[in-house]
N, C-alpha and C. Protein backbone atom coordinates (compact mmCIF):
# COMPACT_ATOMS: atom_id res chain seq x y z
N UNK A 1 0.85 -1.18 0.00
CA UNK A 1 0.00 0.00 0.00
C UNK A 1 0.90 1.24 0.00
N UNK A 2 0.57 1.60 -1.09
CA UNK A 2 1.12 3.53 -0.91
C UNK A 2 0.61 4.47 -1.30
N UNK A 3 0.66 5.30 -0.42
CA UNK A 3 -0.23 6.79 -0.83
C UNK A 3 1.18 8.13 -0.77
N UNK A 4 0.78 8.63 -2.32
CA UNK A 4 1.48 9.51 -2.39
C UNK A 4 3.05 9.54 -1.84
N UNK A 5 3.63 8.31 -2.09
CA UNK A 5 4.86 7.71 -1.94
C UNK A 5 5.02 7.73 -0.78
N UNK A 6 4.16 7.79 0.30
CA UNK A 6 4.01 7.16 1.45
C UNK A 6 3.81 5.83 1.70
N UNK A 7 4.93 4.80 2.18
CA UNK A 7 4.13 3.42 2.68
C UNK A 7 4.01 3.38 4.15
N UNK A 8 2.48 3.69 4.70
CA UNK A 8 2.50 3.42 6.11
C UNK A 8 3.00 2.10 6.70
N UNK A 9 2.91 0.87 6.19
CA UNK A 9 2.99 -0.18 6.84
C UNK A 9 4.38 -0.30 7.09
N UNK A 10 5.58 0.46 5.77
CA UNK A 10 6.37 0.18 6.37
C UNK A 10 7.31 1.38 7.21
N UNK A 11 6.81 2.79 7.27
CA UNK A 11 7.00 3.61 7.87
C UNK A 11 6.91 4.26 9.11
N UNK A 12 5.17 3.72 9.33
CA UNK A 12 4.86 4.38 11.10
C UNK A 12 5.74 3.92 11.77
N UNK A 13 6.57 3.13 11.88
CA UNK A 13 7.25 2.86 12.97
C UNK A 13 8.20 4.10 13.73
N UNK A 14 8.12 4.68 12.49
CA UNK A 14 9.44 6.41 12.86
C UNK A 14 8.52 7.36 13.52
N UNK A 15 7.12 7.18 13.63
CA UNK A 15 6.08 7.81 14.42
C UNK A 15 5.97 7.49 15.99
N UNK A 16 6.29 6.32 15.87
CA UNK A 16 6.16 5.78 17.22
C UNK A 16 7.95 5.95 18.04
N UNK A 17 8.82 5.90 17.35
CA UNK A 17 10.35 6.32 17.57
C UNK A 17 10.13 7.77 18.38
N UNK A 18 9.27 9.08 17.65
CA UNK A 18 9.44 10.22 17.94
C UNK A 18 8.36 10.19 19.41
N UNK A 19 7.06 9.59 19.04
CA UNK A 19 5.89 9.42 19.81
C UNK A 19 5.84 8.19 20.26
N UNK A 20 7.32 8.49 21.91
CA UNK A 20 6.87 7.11 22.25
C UNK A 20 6.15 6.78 23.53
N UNK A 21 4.58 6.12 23.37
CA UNK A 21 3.74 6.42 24.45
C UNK A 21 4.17 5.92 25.92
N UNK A 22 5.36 5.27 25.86
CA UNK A 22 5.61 5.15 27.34
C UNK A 22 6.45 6.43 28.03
N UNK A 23 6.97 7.30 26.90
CA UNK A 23 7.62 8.17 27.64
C UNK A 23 6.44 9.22 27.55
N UNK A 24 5.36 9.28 26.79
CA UNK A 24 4.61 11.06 26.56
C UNK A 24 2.93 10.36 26.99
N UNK A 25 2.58 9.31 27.16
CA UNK A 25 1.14 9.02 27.16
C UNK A 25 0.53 9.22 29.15
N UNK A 26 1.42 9.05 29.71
CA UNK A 26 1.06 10.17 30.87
C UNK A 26 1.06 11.15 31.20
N UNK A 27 1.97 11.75 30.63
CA UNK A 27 2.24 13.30 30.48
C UNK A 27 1.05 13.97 30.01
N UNK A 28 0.52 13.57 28.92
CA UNK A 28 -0.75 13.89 28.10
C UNK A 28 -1.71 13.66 28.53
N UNK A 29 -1.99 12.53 29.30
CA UNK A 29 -3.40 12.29 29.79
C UNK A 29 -3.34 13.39 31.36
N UNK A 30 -2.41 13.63 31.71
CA UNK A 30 -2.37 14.51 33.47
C UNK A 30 -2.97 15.95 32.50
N UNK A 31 -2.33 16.29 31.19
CA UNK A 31 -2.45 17.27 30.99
C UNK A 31 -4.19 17.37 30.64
N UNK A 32 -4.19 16.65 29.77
CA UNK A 32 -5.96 16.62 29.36
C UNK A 32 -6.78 16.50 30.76
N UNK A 33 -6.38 15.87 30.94
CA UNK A 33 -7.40 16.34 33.07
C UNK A 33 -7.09 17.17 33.40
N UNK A 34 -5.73 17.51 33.37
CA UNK A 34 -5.64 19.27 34.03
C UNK A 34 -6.90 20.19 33.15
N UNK A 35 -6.71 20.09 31.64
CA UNK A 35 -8.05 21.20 31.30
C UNK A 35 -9.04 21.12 31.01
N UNK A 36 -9.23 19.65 31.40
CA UNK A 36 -10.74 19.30 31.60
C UNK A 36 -11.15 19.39 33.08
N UNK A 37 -10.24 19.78 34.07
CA UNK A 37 -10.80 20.30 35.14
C UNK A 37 -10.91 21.94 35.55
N UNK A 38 -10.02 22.54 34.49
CA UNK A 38 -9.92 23.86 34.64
C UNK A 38 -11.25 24.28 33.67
N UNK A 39 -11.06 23.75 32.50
CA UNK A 39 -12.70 24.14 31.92
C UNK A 39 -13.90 24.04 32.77
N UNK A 40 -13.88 22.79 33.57
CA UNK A 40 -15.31 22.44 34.61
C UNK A 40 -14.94 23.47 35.58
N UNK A 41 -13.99 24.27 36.07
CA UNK A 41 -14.42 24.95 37.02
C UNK A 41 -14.61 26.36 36.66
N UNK A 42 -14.26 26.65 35.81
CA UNK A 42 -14.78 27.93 34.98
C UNK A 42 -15.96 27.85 34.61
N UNK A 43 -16.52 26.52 34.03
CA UNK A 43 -17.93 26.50 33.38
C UNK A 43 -19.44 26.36 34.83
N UNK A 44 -18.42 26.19 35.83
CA UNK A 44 -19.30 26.14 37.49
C UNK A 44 -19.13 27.49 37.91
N UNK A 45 -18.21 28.39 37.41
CA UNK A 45 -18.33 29.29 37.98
C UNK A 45 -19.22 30.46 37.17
N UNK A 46 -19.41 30.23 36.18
CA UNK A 46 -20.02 31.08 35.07
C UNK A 46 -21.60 31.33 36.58
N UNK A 47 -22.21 32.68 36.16
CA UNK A 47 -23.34 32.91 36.95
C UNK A 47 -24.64 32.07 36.11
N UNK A 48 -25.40 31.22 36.94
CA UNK A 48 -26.49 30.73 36.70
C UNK A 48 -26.21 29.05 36.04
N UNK A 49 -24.99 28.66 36.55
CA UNK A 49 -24.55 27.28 36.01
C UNK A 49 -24.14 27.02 37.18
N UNK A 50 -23.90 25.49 37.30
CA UNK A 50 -23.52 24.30 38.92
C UNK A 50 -25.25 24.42 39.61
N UNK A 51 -24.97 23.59 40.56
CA UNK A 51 -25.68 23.18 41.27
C UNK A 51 -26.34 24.16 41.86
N UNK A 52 -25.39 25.22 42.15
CA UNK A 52 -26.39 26.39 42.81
C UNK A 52 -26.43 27.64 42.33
N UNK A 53 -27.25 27.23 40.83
CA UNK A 53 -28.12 27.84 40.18
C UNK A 53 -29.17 28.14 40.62
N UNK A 54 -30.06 27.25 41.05
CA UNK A 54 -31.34 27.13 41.48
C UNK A 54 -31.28 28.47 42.23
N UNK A 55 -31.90 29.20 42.72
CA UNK A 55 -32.53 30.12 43.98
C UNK A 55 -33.68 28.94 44.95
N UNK A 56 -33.33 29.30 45.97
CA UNK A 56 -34.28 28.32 47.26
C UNK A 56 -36.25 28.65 46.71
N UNK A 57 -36.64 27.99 46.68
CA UNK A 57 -38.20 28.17 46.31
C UNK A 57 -38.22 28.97 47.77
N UNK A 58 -38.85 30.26 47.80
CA UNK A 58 -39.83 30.72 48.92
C UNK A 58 -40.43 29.89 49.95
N UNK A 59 -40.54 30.15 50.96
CA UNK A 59 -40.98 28.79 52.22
C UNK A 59 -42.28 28.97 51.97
N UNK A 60 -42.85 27.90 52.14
CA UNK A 60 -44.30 27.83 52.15
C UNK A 60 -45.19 28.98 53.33
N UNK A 61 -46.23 29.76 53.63
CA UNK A 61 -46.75 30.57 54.25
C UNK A 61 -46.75 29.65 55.42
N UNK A 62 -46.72 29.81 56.78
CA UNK A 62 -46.60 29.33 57.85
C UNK A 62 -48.52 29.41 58.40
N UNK A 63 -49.21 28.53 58.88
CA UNK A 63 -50.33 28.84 59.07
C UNK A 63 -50.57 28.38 60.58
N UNK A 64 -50.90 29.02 61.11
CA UNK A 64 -50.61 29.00 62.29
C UNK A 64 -52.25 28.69 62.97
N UNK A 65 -52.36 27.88 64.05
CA UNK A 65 -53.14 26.98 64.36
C UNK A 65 -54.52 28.15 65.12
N UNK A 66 -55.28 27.82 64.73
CA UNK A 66 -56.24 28.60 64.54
C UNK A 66 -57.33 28.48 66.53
N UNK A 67 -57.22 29.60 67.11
CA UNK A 67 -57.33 29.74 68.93
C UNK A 67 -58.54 28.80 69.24
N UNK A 68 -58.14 28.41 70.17
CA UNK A 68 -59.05 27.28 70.53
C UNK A 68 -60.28 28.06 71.68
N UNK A 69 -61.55 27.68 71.48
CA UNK A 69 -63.10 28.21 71.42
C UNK A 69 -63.29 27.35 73.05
């Protein structure tokens, strides 16, 4: 197989020489959680997003027990 005088089958290997996942595939994944946690806490902090969005519903009117006769 070749594309455009590329043969992958017998080439990627010089991909994996430069990109080699035992030295860079933790590095990369700490990093992708690092800004997938810095995005989630920016996107919690935005006003009217996270959990406390909501406003408390108003308390129900208190009815108070009606004098005894």
């Amino acid at each position: 197989m070749e594309i455009m005088g590329y043969k992958p089958l017998e080439q990627d290997y010089r991909f994996w020489m430069v990109v080699n996942p035992s030295t860079w595939m933790v590095p990369i994944l700490i990093a992708i959680a690092a800004i997938a946690v810095i995005i989630h806490l920016y996107a919690f902090s935005l006003p009217g997003q996270g959990f406390a969005s909501k406003a408390e519903a108003p308390a129900a009117p208190v009815v108070e027990a009606a004098p005894a006769k």
